[in-house]
Protein backbone atom coordinates (compact mmCIF):
# COMPACT_ATOMS: atom_id res chain seq x y z
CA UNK A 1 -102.11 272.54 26.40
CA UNK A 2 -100.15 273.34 29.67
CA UNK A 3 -97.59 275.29 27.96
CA UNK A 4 -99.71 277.44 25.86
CA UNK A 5 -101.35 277.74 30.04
CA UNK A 6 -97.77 279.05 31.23
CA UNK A 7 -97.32 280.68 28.13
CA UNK A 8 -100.62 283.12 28.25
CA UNK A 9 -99.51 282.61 31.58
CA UNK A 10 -98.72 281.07 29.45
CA UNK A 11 -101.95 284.07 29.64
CA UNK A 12 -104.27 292.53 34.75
CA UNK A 13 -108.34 297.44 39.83
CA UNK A 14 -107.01 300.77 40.20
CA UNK A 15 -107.88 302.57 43.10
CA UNK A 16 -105.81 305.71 44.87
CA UNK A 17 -105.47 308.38 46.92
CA UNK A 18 -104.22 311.54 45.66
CA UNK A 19 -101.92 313.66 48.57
CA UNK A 20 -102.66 317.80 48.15
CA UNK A 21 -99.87 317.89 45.80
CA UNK A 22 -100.79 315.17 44.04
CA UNK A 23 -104.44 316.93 42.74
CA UNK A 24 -102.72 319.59 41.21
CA UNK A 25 -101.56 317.26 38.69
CA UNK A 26 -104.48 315.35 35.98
CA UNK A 27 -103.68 311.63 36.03
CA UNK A 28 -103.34 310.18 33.02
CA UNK A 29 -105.97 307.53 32.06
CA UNK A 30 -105.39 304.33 32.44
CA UNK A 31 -104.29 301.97 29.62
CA UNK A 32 -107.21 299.60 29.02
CA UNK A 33 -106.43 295.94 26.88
CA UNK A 34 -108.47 293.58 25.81
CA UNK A 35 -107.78 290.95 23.46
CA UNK A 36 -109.08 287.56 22.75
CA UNK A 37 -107.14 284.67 20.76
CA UNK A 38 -108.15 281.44 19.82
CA UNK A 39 -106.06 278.13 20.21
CA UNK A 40 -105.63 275.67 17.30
CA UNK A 41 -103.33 271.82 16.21
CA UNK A 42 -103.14 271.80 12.98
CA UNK A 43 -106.45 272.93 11.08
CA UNK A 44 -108.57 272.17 15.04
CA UNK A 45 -109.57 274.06 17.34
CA UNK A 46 -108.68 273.53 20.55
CA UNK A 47 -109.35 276.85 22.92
CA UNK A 48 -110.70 280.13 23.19
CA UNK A 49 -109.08 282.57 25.23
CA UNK A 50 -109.54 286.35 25.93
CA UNK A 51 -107.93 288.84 28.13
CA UNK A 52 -108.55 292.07 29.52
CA UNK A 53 -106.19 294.48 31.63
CA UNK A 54 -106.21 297.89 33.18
CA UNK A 55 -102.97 299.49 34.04
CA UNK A 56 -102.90 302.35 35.88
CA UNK A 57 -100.17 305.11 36.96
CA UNK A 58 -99.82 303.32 40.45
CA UNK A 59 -102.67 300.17 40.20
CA UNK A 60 -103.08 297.48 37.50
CA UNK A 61 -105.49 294.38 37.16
CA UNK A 62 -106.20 291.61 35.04
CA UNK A 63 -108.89 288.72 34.35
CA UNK A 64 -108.77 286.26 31.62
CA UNK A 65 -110.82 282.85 30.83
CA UNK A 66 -109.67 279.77 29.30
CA UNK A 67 -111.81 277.71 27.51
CA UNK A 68 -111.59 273.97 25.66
CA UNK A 69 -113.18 274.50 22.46
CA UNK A 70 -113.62 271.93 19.08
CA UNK A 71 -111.92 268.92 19.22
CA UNK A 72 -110.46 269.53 22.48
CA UNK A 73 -113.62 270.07 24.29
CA UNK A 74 -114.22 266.38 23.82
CA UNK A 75 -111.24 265.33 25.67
CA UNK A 76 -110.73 268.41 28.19
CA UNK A 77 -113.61 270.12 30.67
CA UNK A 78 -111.12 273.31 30.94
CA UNK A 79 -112.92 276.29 31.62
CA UNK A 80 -110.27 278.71 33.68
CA UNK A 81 -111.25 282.06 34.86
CA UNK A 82 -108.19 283.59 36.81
CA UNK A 83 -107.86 287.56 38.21
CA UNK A 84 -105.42 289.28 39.65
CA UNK A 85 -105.02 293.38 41.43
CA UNK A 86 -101.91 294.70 41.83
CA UNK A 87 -99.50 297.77 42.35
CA UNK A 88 -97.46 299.53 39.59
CA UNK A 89 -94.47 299.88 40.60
CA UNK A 90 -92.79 301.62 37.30
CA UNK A 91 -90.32 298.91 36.45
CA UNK A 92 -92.13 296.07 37.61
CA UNK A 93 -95.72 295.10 38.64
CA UNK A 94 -96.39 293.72 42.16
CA UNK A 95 -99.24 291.57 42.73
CA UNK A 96 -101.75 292.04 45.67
CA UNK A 97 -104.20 289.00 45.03
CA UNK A 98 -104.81 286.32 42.35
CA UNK A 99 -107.11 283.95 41.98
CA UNK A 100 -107.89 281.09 39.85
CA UNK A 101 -111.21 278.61 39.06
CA UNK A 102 -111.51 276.08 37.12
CA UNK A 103 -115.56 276.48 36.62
CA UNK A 104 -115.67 272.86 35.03
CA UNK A 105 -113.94 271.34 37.57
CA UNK A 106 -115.98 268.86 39.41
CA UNK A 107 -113.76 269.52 42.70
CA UNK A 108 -114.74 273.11 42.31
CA UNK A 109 -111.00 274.15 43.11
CA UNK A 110 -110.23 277.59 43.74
CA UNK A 111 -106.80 278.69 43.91
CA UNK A 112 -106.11 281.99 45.74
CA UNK A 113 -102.63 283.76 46.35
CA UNK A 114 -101.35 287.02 48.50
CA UNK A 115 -98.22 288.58 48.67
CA UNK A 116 -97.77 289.57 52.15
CA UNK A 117 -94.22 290.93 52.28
CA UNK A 118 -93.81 290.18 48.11
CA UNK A 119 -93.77 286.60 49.31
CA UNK A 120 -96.44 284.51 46.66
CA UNK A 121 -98.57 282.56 49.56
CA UNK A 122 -101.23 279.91 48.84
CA UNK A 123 -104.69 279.41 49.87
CA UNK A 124 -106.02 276.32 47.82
CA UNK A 125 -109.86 275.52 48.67
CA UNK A 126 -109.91 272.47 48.08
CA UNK A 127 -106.52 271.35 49.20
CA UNK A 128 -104.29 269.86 46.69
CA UNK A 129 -103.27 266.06 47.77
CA UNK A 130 -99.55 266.93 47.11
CA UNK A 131 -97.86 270.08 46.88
CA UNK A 132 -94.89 268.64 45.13
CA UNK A 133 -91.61 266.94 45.75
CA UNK A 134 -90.13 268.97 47.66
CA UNK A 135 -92.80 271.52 47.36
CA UNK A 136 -92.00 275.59 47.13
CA UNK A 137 -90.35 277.30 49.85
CA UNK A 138 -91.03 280.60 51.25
CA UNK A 139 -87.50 281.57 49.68
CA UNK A 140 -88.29 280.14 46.51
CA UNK A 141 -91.84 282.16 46.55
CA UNK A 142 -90.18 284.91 47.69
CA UNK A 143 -90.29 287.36 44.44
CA UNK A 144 -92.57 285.29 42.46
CA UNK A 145 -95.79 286.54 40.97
CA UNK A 146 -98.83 285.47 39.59
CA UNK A 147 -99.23 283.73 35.69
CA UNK A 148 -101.58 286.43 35.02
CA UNK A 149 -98.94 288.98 36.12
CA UNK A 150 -96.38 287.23 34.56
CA UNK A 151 -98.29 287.92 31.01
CA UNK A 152 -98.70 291.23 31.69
CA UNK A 153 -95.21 291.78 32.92
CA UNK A 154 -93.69 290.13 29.64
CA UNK A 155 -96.03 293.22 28.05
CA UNK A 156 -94.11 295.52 30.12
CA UNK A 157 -90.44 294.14 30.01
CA UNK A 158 -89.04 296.59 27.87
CA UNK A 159 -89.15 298.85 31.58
CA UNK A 160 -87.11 296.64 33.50
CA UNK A 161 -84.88 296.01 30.85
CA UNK A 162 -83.05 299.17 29.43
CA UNK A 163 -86.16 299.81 26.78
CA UNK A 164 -85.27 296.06 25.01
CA UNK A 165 -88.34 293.77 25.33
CA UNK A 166 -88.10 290.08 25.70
CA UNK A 167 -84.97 290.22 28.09
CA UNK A 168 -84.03 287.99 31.38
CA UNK A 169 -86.19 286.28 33.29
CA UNK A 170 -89.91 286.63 35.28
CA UNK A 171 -90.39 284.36 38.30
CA UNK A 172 -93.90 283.08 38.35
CA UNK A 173 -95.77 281.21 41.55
CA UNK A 174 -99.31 279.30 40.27
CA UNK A 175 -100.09 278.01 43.62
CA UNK A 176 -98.05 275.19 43.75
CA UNK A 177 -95.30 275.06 40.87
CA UNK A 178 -92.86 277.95 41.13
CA UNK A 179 -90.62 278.03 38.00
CA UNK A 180 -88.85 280.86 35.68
CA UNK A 181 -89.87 282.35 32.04
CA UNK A 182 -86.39 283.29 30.83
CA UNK A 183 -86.57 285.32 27.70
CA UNK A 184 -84.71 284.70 24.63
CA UNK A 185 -85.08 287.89 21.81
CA UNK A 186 -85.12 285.98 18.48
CA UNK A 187 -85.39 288.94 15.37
CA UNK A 188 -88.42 290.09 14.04
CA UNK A 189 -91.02 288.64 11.90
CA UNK A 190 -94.05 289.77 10.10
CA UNK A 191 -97.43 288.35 11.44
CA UNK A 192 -100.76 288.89 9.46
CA UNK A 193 -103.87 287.75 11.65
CA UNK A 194 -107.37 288.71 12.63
CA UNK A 195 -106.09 290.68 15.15
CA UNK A 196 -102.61 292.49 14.15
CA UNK A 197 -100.98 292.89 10.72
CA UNK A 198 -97.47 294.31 11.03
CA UNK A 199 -94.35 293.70 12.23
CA UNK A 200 -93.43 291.78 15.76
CA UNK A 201 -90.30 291.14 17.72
CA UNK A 202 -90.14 286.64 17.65
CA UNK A 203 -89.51 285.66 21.70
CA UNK A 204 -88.59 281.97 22.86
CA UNK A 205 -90.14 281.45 26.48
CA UNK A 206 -88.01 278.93 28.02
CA UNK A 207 -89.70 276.82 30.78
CA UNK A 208 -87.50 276.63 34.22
CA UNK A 209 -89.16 274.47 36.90
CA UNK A 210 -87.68 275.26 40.21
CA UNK A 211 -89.83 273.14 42.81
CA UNK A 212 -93.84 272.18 43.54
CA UNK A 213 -93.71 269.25 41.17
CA UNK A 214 -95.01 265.68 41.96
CA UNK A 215 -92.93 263.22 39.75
CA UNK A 216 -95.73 262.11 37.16
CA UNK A 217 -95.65 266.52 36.81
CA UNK A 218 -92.06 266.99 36.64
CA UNK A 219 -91.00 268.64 33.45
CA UNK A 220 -89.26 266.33 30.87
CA UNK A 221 -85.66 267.38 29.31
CA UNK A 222 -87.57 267.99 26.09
CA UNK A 223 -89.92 269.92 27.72
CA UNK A 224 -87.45 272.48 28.99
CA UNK A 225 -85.44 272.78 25.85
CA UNK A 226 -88.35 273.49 23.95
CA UNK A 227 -89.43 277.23 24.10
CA UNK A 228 -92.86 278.74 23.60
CA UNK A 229 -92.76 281.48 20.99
CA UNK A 230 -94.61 284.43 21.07
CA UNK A 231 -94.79 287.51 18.48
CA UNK A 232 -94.66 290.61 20.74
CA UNK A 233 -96.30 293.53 18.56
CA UNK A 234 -96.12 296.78 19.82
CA UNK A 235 -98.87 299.00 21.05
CA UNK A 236 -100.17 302.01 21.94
CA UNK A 237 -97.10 304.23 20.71
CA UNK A 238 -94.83 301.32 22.61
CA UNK A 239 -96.14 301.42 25.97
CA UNK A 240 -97.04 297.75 25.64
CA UNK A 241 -96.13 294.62 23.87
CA UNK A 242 -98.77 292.19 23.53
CA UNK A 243 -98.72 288.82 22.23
CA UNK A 244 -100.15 288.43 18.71
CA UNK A 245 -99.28 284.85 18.39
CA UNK A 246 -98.08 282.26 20.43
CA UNK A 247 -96.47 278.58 19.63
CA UNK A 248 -95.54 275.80 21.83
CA UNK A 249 -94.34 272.51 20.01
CA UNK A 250 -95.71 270.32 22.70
CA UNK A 251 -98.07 267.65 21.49
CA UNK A 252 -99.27 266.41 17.53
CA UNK A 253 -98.28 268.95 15.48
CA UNK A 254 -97.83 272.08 18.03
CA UNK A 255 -100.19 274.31 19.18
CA UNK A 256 -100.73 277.62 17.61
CA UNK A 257 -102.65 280.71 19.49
CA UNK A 258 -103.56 283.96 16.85
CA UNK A 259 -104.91 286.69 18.03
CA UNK A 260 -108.88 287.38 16.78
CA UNK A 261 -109.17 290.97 18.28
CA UNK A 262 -106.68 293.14 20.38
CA UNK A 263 -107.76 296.82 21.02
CA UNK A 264 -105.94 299.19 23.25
CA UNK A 265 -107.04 302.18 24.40
């Protein structure tokens, strides 16, 4: 279940002034997305997930909710809510302020972040008892953005990248592990679902844990060499490419995430 989390996270508040120059000019609308996906090992159901973003010309924000569903609802209490506000920055999204709840939780966690000076700082409410060995460094945070950003910013990668999608690597800081997503392009592949029928570009997501890790947490070697694989389908004319499906081979039989509904407007 945690790597279908760093997957979708693994798995987007616009607000502006316009200067006199500016309100000569119409600004475009924003590009709304909202998608939901559901989570399944084998033939059971194990989550329901949905998504929603607004990307602006110079703002973007996010909110998404995680929830254990079938099967897995008998052996998890996960029900993650997590949003995040931000600047568009063209190439690359910068994040403002995340923050993430477990509602289920009986410790009622909630996990904030800022990025004073694009450095990914923590504000955990409760505290964690550890945060890792060693944990993150301001150095190491340095860069880093949100999961939720991270999602959206594998959407967007084509900008950063020369116009190729699923290219280098996003840094991503969840409160307390900071680790890499380096992309791996794999071909294309045809996906039929609820939620997209049509071609997709395969990408492997390949885990790099850089520090915040107690040593029960630390990534295994098996863990790292195995990628999660997502179908990137292209939307709206290009401007975005969501995730239609995702796979991670961790656990019984892998874990497959379709898409049930995706509209972008």
């Amino acid at each position: 279940m945690r790597a279908v989390t760093h997957a979708l996270t693994a798995l987007a508040f616009s607000f502006g002034l316009a200067s006199a120059d500016d309100a000569a000019v119409p600004a475009r609308e924003p590009l709304r997305i909202n998608a939901e996906y559901s989570g399944s090992v084998l033939i059971f159901q194990v989550a329901n997930i949905r998504v929603s973003s607004e990307i602006a010309d110079d703002t973007y924000s996010a909110n998404a909710r995680f929830r254990a569903a079938g099967l897995a609802a008998l052996f998890s209490d996960a029900d993650i809510e997590a949003g995040v506000s931000g600047y568009n920055e063209g190439a690359h999204l910068q994040p403002w302020q995340y923050q993430h709840r477990n509602h289920a939780s009986s410790k009622n966690r909630v996990i904030e972040i800022t990025f004073p000076e694009r450095i990914a700082e923590p504000n955990i409410n409760p505290p964690f008892g550890s945060m890792g060995e060693p944990p993150a460094s301001a150095e190491q945070r340095a860069g880093a953005i949100d999961p939720l950003t991270g999602m959206i910013s594998m959407a967007l990668n084509y900008r950063s990248n020369g116009g190729d999608p699923c290219t280098g690597r996003i840094p991503v800081f969840d409160g307390k592990a900071r680790y890499n997503l380096r992309l791996e392009r794999q071909g294309t592949d045809s996906v039929r679902n609820r939620g997209y029928r049509g071609e997709a570009i395969v990408c492997n997501a390949y885990y790099e844990p850089i520090a915040g890790y107690d040593p029960e947490d630390q990534p295994t070697a098996e863990d790292i060499a195995e990628p999660v694989t997502l179908w990137l389908a292209p939307f709206a004319d290009g401007q975005v490419y969501f995730p239609v499906r995702i796979r991670a081979n961790a656990g019984f039989g892998g874990i497959t995430v379709e898409a049930r509904s995706i509209s972008i407007e």
